[in-house]
Each structure stands twice: as structure tokens, then as C-alpha cells.
Protein backbone atom coordinates (compact mmCIF):
# COMPACT_ATOMS: atom_id res chain seq x y z
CA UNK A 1 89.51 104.02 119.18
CA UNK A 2 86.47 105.88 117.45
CA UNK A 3 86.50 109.38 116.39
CA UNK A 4 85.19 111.92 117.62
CA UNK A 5 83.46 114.53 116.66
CA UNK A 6 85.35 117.74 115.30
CA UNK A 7 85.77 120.26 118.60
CA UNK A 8 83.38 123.06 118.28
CA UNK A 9 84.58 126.66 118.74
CA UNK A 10 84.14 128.41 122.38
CA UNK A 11 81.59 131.40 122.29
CA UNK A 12 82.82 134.07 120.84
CA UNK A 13 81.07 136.69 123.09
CA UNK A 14 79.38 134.38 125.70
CA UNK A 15 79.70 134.81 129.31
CA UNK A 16 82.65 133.74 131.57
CA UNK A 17 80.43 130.26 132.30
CA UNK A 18 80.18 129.32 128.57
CA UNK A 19 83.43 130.45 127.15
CA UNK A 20 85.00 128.17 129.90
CA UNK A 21 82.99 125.52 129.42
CA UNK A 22 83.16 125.93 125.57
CA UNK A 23 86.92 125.87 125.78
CA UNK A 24 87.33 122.82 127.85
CA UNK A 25 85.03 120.84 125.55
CA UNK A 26 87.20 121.88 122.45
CA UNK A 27 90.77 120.67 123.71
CA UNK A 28 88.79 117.67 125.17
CA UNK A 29 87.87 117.19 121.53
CA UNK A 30 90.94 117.59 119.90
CA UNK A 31 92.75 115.24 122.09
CA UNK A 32 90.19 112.68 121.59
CA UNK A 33 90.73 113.08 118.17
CA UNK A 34 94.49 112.82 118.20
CA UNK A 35 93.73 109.63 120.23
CA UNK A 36 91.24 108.10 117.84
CA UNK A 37 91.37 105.74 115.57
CA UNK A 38 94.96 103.93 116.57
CA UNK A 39 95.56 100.41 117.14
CA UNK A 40 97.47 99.02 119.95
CA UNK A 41 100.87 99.66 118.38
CA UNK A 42 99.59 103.38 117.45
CA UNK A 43 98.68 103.47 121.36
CA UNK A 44 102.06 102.44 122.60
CA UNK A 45 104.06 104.64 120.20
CA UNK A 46 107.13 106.95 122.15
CA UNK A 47 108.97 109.81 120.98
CA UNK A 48 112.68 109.03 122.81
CA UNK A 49 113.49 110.06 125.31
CA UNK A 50 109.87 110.10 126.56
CA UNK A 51 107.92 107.02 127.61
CA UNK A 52 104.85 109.24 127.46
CA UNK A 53 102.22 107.54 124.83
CA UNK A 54 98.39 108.15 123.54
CA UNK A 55 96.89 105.67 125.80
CA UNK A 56 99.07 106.58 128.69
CA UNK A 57 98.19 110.23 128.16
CA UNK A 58 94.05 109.32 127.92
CA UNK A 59 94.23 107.16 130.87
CA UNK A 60 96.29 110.28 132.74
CA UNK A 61 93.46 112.63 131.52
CA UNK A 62 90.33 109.94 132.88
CA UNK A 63 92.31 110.34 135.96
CA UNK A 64 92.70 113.94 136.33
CA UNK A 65 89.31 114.39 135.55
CA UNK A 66 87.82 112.53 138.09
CA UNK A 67 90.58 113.78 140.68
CA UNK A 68 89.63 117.54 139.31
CA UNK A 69 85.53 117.03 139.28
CA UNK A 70 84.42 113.86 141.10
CA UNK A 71 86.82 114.42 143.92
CA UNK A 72 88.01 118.01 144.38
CA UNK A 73 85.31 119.98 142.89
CA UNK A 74 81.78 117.37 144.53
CA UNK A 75 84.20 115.84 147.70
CA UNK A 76 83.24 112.30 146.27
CA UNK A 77 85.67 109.39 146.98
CA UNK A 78 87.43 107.83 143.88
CA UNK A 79 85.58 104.66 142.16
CA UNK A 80 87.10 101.98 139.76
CA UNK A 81 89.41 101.34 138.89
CA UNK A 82 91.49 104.29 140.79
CA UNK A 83 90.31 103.13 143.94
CA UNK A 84 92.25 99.89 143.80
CA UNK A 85 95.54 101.43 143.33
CA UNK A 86 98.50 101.88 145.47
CA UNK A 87 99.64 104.81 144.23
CA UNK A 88 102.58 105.04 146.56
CA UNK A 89 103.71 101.47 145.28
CA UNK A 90 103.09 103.03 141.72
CA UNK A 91 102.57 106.75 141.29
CA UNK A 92 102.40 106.37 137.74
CA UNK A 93 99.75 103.25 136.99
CA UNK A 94 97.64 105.55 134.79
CA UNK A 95 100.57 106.42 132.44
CA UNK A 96 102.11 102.71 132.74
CA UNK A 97 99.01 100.92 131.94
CA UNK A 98 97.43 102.71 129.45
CA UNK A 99 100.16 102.36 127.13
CA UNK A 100 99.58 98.72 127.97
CA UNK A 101 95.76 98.23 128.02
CA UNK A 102 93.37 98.31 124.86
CA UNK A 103 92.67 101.29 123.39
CA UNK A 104 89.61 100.47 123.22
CA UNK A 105 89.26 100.57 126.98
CA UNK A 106 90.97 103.38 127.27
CA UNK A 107 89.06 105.77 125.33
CA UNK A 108 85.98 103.97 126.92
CA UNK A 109 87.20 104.86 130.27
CA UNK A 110 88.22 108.49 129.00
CA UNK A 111 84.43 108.67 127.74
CA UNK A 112 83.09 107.50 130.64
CA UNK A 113 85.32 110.14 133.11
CA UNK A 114 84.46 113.00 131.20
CA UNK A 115 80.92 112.53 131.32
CA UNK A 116 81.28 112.02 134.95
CA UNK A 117 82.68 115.68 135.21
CA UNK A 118 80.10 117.03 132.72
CA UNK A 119 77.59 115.90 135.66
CA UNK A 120 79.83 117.00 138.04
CA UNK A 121 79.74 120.51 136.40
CA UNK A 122 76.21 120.41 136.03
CA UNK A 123 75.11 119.62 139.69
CA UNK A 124 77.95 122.45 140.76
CA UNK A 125 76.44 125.30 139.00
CA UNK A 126 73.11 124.17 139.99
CA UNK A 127 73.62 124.04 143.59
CA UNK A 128 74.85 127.44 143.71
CA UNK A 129 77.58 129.46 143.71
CA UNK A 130 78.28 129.49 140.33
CA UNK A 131 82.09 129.71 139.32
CA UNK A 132 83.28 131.33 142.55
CA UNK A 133 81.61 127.94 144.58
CA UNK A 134 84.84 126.65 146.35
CA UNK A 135 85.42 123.15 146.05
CA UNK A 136 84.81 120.22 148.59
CA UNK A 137 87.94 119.05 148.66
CA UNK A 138 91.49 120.99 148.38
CA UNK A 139 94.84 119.42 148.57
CA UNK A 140 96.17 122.50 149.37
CA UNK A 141 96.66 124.30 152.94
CA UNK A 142 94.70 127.65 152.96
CA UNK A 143 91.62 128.84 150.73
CA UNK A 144 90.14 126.06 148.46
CA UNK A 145 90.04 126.99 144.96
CA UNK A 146 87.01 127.49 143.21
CA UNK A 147 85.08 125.85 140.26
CA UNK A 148 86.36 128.75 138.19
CA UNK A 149 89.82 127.09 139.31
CA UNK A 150 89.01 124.07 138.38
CA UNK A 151 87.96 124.58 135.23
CA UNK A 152 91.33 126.55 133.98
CA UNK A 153 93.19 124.13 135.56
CA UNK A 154 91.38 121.78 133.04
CA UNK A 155 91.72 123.70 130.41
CA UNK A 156 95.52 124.20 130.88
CA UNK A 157 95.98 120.47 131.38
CA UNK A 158 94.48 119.68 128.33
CA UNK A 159 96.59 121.81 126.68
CA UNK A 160 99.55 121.08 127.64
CA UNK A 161 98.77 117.20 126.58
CA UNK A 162 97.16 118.27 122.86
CA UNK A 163 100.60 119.46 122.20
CA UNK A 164 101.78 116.01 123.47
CA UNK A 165 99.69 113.88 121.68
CA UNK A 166 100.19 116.03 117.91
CA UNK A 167 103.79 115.39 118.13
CA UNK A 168 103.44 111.62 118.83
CA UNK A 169 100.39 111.14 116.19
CA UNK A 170 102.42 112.47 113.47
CA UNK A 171 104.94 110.13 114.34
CA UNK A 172 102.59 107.09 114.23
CA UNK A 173 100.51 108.01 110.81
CA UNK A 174 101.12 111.50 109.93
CA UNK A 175 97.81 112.97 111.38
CA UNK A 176 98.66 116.78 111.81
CA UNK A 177 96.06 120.01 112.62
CA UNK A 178 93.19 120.58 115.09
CA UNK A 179 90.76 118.90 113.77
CA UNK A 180 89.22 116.40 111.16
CA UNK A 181 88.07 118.41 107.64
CA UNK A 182 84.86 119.45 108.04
């Protein structure tokens, strides 16, 4: 995997648009760092009892971020590869065969979902609407949630998985912090 660049800070007195925006793009940064830069066996390290790895937890996060943007937030239908899986037959593919693909691909695919949402983002808040635009598609009965939503959602997903991934890069090479030195 290549690294990435170190995560820029959020606004610190920007409006509600930026300082979300700002804040997703940093813990998007430092979990692509904590995923850069391992080899297959780095990739496929666990931390018993989990099974959860680095390119299991990427390949969840490509997921979830076409699930959160393409899908929910534009109403688009799922494209490869997520479209050609049974996910009743196997409701956890993304986490199963990341561990197992190259992490090469996996960042790749990572790369390639996030700037999907970026656009996604983009077009939203130039159609109108701006964080209070509902989304096109809500799995949930009742009022679909909106951009602004979305976007914490994100953030708290991301999050939650940073924490994740320090624990099990320390474990592989000893890689500990935020960020790379600056």
C-alpha cells in the first residue's frame, strides 16, 4: 500500500459544511495511513479473538462509502464488484476478502470509493439543499436522513475503525500516533 498524505486539520472556525467535510477527510487520512505501506502478511494480521484485519477493515470502509454516498445519499445502484455479491450467502465478503486480496487492490479500491463519494458530495451540495437535502434512498421506515446525516455517520464510522486499525498496526510493525512526522 502507498502512503498517504498526513490528514490535514478540520477548520477551526469554518462553517458547519467545511468543518464536516474537513473532519471526514482527516480520519479518512489517518486510516489510510494506518493501512499503508503493509505487505500481505501486514494486511492479514489479527488481534485474537478478532478476525477483523487492515485489508478487511479498507475493503469494509470502500463499501460503506459507496452504500453511504453512491447509494443512500445520490439513489444510484451499486457497481463492481458489490454488485456481484450475494450478500445473504455471505454478509461479510468485504471483511473476508480483503484480508485475503492484495493490498494493493484494496487500497486501490478504497481510493477509488472515496473519490466516488467526494463526487457524490460535490453534485449533492450543488443540486441544492445543502446539508439538510434528504437522501434518495433510506433503509429506514419514516423520514430519510439527510446529507448532514450522512456525513456524521461517516465520520463516526471512521472513527470507530482508526481505533481498530492503531491497535492492529502496532501489532504488525510498531506504527503508533495520528499521523506521519511532518
Amino acid at each position: 500500500m502507498t502512503e498517504p498524505h498526513p490528514p490535514s486539520e478540520p477548520p477551526r472556525a469554518g462553517n458547519e459544511t467545511d468543518t464536516l467535510l474537513g473532519e471526514l477527510e482527516r480520519v479518512r487520512a489517518i486510516v489510510a495511513w494506518k493501512c499503508a505501506g503493509v505487505d500481505a502478511a501486514g494486511s492479514q494480521a489479527t488481534l485474537a479473538p478478532s478476525t477483523l484485519t487492515l485489508g478487511g477493515l479498507l475493503k469494509h470502509l470502500a463499501l460503506v462509502e459507496d452504500e453511504y454516498f453512491s447509494r443512500r445519499l445520490l439513489g444510484e445502484a451499486f457497481g463492481p464488484p458489490w454488485d456481484a455479491v450475494d450478500w445473504d450467502a455471505d454478509p461479510n465478503w468485504e471483511w473476508r476478502t480483503g484480508a485475503e486480496d492484495p493490498p494493493e487492490e484494496v487500497i486501490a479500491l478504497w481510493r477509488e470509493a472515496t473519490d466516488r463519494s467526494r463526487t457524490a458530495v460535490e453534485k449533492a451540495l450543488a443540486t441544492g439543499g445543502g446539508l439538510d437535502r434528504p437522501v434518495k434512498f433510506s433503509p429506514y421506515d419514516g423520514e430519510p436522513p439527510t446529507l448532514r446525516r450522512i456525513l456524521i455517520d461517516m465520520i463516526e464510522e471512521y472513527a470507530r475503525h482508526a481505533g481498530h486499525a492503531d491497535l492492529i498496526r502496532e501489532s504488525v510493525d510498531g506504527l503508533v500516533g495520528e499521523s506521519p512526522p511532518h
